[in-house]
N, C-alpha and C. Protein backbone atom coordinates (compact mmCIF):
# COMPACT_ATOMS: atom_id res chain seq x y z
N UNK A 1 109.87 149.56 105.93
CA UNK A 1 108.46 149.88 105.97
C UNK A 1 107.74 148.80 106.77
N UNK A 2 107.23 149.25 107.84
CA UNK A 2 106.65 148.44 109.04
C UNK A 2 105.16 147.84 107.60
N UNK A 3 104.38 146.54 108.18
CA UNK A 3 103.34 146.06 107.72
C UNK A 3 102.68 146.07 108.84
N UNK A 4 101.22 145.77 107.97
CA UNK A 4 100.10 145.72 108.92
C UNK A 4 99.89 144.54 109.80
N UNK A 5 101.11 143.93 109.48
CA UNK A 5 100.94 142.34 110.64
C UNK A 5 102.09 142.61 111.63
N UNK A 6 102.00 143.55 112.40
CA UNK A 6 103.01 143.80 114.09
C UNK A 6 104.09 144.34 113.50
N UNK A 7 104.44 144.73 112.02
CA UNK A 7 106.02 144.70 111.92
C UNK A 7 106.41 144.07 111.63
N UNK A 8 106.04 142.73 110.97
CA UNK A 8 106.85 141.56 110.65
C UNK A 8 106.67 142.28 108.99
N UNK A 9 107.59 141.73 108.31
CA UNK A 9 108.21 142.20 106.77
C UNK A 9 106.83 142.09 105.96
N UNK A 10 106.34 142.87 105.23
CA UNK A 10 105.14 142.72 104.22
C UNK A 10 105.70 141.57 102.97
N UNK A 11 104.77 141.37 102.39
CA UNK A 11 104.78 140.79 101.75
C UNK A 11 105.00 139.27 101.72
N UNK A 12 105.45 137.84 100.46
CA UNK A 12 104.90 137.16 100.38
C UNK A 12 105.90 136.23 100.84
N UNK A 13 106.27 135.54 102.28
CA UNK A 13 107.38 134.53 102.99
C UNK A 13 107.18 133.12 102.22
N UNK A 14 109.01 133.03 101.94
CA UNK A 14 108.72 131.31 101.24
C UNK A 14 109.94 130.89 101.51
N UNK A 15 109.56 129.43 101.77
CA UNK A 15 110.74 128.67 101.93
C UNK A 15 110.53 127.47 100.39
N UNK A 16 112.02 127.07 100.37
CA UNK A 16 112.11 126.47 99.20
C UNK A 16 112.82 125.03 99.22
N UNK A 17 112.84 123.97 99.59
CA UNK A 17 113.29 123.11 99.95
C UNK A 17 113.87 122.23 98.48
N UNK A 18 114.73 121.54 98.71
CA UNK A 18 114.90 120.56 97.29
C UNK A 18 116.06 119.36 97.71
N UNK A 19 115.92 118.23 97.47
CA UNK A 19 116.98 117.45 97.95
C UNK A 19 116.85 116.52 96.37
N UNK A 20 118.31 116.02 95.93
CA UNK A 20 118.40 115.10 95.05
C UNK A 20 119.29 114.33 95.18
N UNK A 21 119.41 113.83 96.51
CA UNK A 21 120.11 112.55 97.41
C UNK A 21 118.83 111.61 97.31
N UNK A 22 119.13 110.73 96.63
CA UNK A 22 117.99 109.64 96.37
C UNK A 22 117.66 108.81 97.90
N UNK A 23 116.38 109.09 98.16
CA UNK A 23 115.64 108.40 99.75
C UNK A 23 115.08 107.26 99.33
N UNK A 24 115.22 106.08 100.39
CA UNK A 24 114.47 105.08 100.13
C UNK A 24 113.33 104.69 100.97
N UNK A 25 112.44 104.28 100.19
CA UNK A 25 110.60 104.76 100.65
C UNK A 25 110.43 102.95 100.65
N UNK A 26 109.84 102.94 102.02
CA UNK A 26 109.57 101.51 102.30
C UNK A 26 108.56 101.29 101.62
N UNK A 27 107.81 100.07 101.03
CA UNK A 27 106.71 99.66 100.99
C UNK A 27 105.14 99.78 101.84
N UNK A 28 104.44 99.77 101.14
CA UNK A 28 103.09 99.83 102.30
C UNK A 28 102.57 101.26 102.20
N UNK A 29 101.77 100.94 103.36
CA UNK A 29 100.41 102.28 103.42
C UNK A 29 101.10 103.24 104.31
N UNK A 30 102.01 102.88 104.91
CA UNK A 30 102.66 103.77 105.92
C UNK A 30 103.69 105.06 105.09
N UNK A 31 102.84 106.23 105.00
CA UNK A 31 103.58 107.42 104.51
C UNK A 31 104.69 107.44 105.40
N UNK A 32 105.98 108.21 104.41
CA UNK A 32 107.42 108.35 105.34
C UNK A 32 107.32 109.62 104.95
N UNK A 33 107.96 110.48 105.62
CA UNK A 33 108.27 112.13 105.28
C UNK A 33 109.26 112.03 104.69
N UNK A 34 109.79 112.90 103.75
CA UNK A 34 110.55 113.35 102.50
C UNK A 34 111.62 114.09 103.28
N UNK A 35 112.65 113.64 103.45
CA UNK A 35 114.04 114.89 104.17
C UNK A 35 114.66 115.85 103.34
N UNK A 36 114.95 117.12 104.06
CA UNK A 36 116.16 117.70 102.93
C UNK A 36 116.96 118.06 103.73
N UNK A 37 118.08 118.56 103.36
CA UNK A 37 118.89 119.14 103.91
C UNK A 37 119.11 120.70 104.14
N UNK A 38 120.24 121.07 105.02
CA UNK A 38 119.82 122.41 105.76
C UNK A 38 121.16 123.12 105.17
N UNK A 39 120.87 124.42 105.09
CA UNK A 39 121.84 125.77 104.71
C UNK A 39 122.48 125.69 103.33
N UNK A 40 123.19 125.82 102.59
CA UNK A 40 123.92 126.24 101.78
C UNK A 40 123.14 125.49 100.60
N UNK A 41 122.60 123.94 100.88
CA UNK A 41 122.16 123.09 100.16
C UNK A 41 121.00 122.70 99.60
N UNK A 42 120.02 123.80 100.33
CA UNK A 42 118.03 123.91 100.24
C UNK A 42 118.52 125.06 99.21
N UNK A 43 117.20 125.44 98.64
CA UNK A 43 117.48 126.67 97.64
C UNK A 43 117.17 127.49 98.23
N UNK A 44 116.31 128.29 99.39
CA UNK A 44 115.99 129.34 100.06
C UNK A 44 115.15 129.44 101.08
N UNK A 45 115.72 129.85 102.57
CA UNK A 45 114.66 129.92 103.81
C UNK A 45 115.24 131.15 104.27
N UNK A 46 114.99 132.11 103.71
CA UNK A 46 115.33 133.54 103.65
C UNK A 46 114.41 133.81 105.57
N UNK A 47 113.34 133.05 105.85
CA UNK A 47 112.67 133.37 106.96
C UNK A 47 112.43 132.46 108.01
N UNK A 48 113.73 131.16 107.56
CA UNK A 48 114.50 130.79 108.78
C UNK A 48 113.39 129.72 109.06
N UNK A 49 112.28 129.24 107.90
CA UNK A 49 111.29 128.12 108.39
C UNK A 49 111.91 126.54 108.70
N UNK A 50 113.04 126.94 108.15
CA UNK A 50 113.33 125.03 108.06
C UNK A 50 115.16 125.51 108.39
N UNK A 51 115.33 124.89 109.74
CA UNK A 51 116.74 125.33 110.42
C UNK A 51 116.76 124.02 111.27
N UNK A 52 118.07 124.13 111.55
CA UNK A 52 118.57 122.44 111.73
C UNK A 52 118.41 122.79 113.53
N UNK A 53 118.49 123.92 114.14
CA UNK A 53 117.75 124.31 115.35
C UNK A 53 116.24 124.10 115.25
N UNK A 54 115.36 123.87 115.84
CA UNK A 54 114.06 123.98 115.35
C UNK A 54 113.50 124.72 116.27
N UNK A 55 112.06 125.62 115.94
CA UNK A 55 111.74 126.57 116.82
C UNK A 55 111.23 125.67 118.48
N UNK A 56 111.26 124.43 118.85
CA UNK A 56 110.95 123.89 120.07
C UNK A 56 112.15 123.23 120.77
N UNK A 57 113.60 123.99 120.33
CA UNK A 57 114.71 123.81 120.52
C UNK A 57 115.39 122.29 120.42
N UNK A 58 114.69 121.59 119.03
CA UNK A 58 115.67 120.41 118.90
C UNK A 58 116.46 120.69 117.61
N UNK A 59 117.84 119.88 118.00
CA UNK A 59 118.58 120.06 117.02
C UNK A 59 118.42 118.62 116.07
N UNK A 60 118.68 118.77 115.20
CA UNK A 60 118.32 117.52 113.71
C UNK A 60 120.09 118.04 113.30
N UNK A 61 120.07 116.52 114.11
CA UNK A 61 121.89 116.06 113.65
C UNK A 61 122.60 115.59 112.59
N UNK A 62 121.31 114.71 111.82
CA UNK A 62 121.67 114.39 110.58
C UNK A 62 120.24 114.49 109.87
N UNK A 63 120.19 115.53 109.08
CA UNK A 63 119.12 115.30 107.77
C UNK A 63 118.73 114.44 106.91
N UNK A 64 119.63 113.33 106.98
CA UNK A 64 119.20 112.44 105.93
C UNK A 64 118.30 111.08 106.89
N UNK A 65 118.70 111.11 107.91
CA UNK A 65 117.70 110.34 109.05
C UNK A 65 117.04 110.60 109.68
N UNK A 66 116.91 111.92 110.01
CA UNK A 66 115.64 112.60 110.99
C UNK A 66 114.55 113.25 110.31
N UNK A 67 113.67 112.51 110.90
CA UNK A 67 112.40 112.84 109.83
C UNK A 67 111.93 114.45 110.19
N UNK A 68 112.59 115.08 111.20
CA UNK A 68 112.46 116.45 111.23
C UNK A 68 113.00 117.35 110.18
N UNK A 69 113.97 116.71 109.87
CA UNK A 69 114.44 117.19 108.72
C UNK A 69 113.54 117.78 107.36
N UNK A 70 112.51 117.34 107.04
CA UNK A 70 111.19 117.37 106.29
C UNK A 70 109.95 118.33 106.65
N UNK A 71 110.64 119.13 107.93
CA UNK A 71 109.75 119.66 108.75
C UNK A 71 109.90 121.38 107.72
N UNK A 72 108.67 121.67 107.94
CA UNK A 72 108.70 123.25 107.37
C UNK A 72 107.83 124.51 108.40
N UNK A 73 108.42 125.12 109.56
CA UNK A 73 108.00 125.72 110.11
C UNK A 73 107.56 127.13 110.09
N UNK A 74 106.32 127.25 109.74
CA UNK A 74 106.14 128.26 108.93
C UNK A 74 106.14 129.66 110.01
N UNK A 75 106.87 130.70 109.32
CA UNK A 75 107.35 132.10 110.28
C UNK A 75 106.05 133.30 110.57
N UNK A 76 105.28 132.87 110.29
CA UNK A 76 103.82 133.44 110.53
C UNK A 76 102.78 132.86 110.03
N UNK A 77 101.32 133.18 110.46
CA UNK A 77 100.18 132.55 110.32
C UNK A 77 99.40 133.62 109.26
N UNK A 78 99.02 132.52 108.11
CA UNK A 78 98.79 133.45 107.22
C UNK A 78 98.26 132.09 105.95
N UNK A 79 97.57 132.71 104.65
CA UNK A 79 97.20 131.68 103.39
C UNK A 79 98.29 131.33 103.11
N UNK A 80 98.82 129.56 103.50
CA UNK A 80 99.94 129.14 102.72
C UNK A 80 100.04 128.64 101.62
N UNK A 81 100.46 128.72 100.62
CA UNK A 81 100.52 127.83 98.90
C UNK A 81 101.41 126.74 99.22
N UNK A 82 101.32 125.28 99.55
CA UNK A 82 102.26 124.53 98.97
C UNK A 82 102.51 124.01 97.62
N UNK A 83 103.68 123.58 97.54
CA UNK A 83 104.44 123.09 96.35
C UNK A 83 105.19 121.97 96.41
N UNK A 84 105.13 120.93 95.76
CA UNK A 84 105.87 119.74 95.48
C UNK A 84 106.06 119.28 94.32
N UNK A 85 106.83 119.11 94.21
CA UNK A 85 107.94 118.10 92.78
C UNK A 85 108.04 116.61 93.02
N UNK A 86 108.47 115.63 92.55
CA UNK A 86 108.58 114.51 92.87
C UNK A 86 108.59 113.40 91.79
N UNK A 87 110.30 112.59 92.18
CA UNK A 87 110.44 112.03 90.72
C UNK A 87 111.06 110.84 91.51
N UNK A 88 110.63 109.93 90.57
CA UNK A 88 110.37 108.37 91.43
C UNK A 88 111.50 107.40 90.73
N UNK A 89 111.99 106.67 91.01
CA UNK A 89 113.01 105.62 90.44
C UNK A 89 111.59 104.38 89.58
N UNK A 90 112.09 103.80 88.67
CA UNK A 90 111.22 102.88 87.67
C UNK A 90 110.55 101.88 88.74
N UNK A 91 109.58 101.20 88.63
CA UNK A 91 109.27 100.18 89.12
C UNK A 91 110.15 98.92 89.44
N UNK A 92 110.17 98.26 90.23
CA UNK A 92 110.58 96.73 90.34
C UNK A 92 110.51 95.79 89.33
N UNK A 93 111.25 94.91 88.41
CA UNK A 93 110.34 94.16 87.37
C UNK A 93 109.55 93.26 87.99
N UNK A 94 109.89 93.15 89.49
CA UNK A 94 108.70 91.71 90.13
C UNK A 94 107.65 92.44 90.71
N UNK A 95 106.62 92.41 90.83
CA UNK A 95 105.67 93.11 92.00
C UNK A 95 105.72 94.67 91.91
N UNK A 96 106.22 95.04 90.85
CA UNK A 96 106.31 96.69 90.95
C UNK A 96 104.90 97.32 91.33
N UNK A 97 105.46 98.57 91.50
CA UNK A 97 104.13 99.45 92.26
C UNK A 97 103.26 99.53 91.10
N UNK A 98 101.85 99.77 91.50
CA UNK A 98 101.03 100.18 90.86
C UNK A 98 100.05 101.41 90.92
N UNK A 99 100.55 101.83 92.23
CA UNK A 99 100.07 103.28 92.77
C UNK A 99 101.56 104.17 93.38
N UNK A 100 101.41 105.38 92.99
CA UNK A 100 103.08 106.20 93.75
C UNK A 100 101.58 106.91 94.64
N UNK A 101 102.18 107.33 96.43
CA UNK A 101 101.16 108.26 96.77
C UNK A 101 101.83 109.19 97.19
N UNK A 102 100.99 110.32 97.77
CA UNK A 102 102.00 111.91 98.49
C UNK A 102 100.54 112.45 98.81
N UNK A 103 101.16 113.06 99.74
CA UNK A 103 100.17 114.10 100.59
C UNK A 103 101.28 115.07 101.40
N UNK A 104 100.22 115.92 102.06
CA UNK A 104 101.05 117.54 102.89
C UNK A 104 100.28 116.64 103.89
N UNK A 105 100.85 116.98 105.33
CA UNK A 105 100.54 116.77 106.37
C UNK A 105 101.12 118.14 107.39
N UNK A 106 100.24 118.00 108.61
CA UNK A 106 100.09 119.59 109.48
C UNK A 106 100.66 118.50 110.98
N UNK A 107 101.52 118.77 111.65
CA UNK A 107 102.10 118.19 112.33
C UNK A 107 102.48 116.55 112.09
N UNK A 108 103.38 115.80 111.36
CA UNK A 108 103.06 114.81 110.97
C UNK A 108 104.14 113.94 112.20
N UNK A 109 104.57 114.40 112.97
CA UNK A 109 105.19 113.74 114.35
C UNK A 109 104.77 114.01 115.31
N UNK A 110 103.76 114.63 115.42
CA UNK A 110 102.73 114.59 116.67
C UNK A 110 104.00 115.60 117.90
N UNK A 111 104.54 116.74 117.19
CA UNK A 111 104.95 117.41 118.37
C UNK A 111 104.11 118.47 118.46
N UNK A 112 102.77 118.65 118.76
CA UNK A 112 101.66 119.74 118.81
C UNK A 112 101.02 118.86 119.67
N UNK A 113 99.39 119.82 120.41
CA UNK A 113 98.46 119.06 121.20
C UNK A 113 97.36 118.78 120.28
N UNK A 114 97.53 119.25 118.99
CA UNK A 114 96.93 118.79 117.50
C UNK A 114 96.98 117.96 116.72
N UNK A 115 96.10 116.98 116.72
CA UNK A 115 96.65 115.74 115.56
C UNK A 115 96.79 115.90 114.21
N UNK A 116 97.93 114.86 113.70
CA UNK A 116 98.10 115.07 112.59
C UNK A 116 97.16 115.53 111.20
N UNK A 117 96.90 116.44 110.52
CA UNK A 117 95.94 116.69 109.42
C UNK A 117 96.50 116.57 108.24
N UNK A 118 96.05 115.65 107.00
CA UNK A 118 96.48 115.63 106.14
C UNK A 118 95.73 116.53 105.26
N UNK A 119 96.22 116.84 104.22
CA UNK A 119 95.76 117.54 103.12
C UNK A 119 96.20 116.86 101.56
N UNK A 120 95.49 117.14 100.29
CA UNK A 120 96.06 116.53 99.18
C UNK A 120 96.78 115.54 99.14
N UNK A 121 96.05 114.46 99.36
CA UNK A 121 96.31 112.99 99.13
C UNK A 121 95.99 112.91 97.88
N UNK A 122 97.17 112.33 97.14
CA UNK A 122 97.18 111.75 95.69
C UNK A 122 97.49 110.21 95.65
N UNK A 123 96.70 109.48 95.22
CA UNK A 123 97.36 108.34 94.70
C UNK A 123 97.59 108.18 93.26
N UNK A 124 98.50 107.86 92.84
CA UNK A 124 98.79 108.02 91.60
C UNK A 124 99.23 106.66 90.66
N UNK A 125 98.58 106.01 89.71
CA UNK A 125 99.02 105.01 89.01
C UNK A 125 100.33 105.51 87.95
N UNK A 126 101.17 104.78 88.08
CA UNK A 126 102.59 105.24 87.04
C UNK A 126 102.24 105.46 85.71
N UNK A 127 103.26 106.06 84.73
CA UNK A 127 102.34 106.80 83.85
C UNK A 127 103.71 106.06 82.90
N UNK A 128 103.20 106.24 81.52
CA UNK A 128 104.33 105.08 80.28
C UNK A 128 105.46 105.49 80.57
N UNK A 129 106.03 107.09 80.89
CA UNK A 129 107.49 107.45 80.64
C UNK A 129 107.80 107.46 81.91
N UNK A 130 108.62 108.77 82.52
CA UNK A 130 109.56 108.79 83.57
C UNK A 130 108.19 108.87 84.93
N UNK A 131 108.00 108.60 86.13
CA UNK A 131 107.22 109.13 87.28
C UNK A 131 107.91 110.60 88.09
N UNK A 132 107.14 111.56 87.26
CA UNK A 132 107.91 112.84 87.49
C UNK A 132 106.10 114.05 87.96
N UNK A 133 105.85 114.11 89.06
CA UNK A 133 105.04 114.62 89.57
C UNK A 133 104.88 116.13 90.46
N UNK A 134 103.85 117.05 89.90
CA UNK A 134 104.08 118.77 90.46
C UNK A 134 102.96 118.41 91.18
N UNK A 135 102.48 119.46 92.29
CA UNK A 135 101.16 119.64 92.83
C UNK A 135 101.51 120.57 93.96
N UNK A 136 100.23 121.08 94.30
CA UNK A 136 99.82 122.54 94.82
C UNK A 136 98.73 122.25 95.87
N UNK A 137 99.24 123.32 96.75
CA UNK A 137 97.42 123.23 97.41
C UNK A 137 97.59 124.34 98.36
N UNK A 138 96.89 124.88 98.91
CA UNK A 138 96.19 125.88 99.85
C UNK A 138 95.86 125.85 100.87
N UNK A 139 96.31 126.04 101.94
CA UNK A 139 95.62 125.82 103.35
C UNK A 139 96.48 127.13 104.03
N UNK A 140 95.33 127.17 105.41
CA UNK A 140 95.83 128.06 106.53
C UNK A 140 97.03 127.52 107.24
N UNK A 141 98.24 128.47 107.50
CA UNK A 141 99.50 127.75 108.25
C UNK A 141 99.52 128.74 109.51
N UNK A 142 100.07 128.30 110.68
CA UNK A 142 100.64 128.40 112.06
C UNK A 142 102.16 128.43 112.54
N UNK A 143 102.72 128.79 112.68
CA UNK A 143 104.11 129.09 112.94
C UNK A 143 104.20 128.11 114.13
N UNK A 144 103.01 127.89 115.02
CA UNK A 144 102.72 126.30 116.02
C UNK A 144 103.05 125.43 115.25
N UNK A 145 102.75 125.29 113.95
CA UNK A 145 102.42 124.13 113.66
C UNK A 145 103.42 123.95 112.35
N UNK A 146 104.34 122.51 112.51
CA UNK A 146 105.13 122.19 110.81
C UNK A 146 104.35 121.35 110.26
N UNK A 147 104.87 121.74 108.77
CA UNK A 147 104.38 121.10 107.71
C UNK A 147 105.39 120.23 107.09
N UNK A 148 105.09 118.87 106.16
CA UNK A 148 105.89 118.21 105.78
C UNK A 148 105.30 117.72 104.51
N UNK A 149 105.80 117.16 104.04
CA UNK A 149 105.04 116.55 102.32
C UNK A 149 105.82 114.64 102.70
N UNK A 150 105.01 113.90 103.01
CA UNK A 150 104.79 112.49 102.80
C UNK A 150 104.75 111.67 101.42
N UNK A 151 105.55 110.29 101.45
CA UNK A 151 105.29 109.88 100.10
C UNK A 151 105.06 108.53 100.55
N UNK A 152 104.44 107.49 100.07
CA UNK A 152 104.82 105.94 99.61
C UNK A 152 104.63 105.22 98.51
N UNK A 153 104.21 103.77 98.45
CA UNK A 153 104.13 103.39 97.23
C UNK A 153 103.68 101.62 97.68
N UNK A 154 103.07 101.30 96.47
CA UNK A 154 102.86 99.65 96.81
C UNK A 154 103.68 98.67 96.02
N UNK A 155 104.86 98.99 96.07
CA UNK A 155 105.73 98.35 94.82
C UNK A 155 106.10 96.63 96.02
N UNK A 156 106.64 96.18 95.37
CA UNK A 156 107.29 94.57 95.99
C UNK A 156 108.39 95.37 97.57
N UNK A 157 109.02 96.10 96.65
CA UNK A 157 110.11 96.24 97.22
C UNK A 157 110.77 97.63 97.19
N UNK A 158 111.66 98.38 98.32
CA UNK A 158 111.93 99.61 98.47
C UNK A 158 111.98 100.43 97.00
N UNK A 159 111.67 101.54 96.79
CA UNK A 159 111.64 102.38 95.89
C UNK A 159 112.55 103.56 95.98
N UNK A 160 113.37 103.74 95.47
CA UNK A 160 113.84 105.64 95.38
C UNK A 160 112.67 106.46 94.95
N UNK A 161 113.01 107.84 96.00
CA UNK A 161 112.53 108.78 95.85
C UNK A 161 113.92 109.88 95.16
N UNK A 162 114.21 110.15 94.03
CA UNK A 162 115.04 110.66 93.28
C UNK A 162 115.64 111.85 93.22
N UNK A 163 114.14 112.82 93.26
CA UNK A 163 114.45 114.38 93.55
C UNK A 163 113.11 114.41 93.85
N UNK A 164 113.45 115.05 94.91
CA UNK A 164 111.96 116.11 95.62
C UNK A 164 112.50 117.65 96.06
N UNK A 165 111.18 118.25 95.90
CA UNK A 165 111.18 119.69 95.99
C UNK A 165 109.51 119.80 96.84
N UNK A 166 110.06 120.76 97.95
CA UNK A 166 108.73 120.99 98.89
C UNK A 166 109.05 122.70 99.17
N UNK A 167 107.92 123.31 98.83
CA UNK A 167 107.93 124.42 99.11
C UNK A 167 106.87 125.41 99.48
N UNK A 168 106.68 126.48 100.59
CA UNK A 168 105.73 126.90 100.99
C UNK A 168 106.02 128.76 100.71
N UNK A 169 105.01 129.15 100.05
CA UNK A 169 104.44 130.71 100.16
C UNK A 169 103.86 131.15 101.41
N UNK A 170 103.48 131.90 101.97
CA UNK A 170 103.15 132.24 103.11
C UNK A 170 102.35 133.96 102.83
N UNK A 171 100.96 134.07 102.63
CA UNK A 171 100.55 135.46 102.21
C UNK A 171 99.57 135.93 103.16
N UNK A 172 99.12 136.81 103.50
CA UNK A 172 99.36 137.42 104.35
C UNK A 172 97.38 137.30 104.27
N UNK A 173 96.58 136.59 105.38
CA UNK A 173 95.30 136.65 105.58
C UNK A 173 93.98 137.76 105.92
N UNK A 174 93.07 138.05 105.82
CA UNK A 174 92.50 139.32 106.67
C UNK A 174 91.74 138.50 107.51
């Protein structure tokens, strides 16, 4: 059944990302993008948003070092829902963090003639038990344009990022 957007499949496109290969997040104000890995090992890109080809024909050789890897290219332009998970290794006992942060960012390697846009910046003070964090947000997406979910932290010293989960809905605009 053809849709009212050219023929492309009706209904609601999502990719589902999840990595629980523990990343290490430098110190400082400088957000790093969150990597996952590609095919058998993400939970679902049924619409081909996040492929180790990328739609501007680079290949991402290794996922766990290329910050393309984090990239989510969304397969039509339309209301996107993001989604993130995010679970943090304990503080440092010297200098530990006192803020965990994360945000979505809209080209966050500057391969567009669009500068980077962030969206839902959280800073977050650690909380008594585990640092285990959900969040959501809403914006217009571009199939021009990838999306990525950013993290850092102000701890002494490098931090694990433990398990992350980044994921985008894709519904269909008038």
């Amino acid at each position: 059944m053809a849709g009212t957007d050219g023929g492309v499949t009706p209904g609601v496109q999502v990719c589902s990302l999840k990595v629980d290969t523990p990343q290490t997040i430098a110190p400082g104000t400088t957000y790093q993008v969150v990597r996952f890995p590609f095919g058998a090992a993400e939970s679902t890109d049924r619409f081909e948003m996040h492929q180790v080809v990328q739609p501007d024909g680079y290949v991402v050789s290794d996922w766990a070092t290329d910050d393309r890897s984090g990239l989510i290219w969304p397969s039509k332009a339309g209301w996107g829902h993001l989604y993130a998970m995010l679970q943090w290794e304990a503080a440092s006992a010297t200098g530990g963090y006192t803020e965990l942060r994360d945000q979505y960012v809209r080209d966050p390697l500057g391969l567009t003639p669009n500068p980077a846009d962030t969206t839902a910046t959280e800073h977050r003070p650690p909380t008594p038990g585990g640092q285990y964090f959900c969040k959501s947000h809403g914006i217009f997406v571009d199939p021009g344009t990838p999306l990525a979910l950013r993290v850092t932290h102000n701890d002494a010293q490098p931090r694990r990022l433990t398990l992350a989960e980044f994921k985008l809905a894709i519904y269909h605009a008038a």
